[in-house]
Protein backbone atom coordinates (compact mmCIF):
# COMPACT_ATOMS: atom_id res chain seq x y z
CA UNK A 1 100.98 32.22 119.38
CA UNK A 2 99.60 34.38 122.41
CA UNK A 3 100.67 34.87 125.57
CA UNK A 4 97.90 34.81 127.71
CA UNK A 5 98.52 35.53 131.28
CA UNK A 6 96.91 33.53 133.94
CA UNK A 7 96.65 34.83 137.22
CA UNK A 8 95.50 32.45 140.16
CA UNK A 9 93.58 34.02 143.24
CA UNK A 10 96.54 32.47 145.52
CA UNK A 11 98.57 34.74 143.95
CA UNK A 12 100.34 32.30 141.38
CA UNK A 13 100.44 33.61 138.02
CA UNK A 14 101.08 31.02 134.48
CA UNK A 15 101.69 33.21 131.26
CA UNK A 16 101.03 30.22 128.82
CA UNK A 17 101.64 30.21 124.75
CA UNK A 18 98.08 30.47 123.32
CA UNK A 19 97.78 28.26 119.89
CA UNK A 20 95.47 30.45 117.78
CA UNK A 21 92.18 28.78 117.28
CA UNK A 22 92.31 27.28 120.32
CA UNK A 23 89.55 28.12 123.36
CA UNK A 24 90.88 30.24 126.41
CA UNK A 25 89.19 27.27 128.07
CA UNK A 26 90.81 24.29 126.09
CA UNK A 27 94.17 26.37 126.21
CA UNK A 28 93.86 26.50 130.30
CA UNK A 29 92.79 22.79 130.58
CA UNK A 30 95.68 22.15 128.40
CA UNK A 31 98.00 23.58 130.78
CA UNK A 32 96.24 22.71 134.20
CA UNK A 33 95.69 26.06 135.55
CA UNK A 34 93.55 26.14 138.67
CA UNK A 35 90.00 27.12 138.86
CA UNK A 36 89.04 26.26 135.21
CA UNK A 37 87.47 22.67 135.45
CA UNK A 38 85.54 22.93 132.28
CA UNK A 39 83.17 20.70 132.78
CA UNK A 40 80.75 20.69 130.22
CA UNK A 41 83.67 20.54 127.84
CA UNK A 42 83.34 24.13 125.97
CA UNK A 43 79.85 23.79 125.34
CA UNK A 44 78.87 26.87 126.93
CA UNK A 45 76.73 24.85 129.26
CA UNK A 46 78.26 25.14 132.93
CA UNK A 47 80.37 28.31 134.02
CA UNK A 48 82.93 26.46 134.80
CA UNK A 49 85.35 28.19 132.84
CA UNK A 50 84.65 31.32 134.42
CA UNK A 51 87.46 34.25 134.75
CA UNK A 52 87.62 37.67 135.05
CA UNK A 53 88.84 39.82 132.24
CA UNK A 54 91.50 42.68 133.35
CA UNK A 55 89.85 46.14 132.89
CA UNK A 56 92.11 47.10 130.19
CA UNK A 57 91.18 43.90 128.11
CA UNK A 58 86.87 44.50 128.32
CA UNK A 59 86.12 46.29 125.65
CA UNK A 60 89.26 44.92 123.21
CA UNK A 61 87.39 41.10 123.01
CA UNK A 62 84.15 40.62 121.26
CA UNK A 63 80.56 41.09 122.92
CA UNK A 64 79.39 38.53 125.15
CA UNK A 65 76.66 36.34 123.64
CA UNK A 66 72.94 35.68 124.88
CA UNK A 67 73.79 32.60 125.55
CA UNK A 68 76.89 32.57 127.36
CA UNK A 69 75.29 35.93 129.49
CA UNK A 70 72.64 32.83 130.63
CA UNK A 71 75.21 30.74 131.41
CA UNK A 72 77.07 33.46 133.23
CA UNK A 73 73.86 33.04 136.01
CA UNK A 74 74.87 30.33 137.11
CA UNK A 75 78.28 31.41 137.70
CA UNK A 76 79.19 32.76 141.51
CA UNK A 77 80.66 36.64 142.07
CA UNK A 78 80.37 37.62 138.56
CA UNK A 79 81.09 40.93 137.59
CA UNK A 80 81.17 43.29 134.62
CA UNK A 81 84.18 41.71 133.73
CA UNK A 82 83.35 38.00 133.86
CA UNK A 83 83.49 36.02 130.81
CA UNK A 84 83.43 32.18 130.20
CA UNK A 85 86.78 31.50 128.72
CA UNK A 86 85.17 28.90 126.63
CA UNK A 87 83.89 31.50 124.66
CA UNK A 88 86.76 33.36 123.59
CA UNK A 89 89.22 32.15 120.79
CA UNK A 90 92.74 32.76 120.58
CA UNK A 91 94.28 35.12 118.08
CA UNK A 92 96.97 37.51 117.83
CA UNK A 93 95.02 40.35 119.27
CA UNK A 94 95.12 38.39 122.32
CA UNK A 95 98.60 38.85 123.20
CA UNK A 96 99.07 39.78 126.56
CA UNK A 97 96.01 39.05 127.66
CA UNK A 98 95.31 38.79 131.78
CA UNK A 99 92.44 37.18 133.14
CA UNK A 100 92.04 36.23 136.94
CA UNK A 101 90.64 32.86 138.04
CA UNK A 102 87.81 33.60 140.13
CA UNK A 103 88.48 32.32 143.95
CA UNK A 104 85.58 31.14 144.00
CA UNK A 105 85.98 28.16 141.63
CA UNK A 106 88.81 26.89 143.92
């Protein structure tokens, strides 16, 4: 297990055990955080699992894909640090990751 930290743009924050293998996405849905709707299911095919990666986490996850980069478009106020959370598997390297829930998906 991970603990991935959760932190909601009302100021809420849900550290939630991480299963690896599990999506960041399918781990959120799981545990009904705000902001990550997930539409498309973890297809990479909506943005709707779209959070912000603390600074300190960028360059410890793996590259973002061409595809999810596309999908990232259609996301609103991304950054440098966006990511789709659909895209990124748990493991034990994650532990103590923090990601912020765009306000925008609220």
């Amino acid at each position: 297990m991970a603990h991935i930290k959760f932190m909601i743009a009302d100021g809420t924050t849900m550290v939630i055990d991480a299963p690896p293998g599990m999506s960041l996405m399918e781990v959120a849905v799981a545990n009904n955080v705000p902001g990550i709707d997930a539409d498309c299911g973890g297809a990479c095919a909506c943005a709707t699992c779209h959070v912000y990666v603390d600074p300190a986490w960028v360059d410890r996850l793996p590259a973002k894909t061409e595809t999810e980069q596309k999908m990232l478009e259609f996301a609103v106020a991304v950054q440098a640090n966006s990511r789709l959370s659909c895209r990124l598997t748990v493991d034990s390297s994650l532990e103590g990751l923090a990601l912020h829930v765009p306000a925008s998906q609220y």
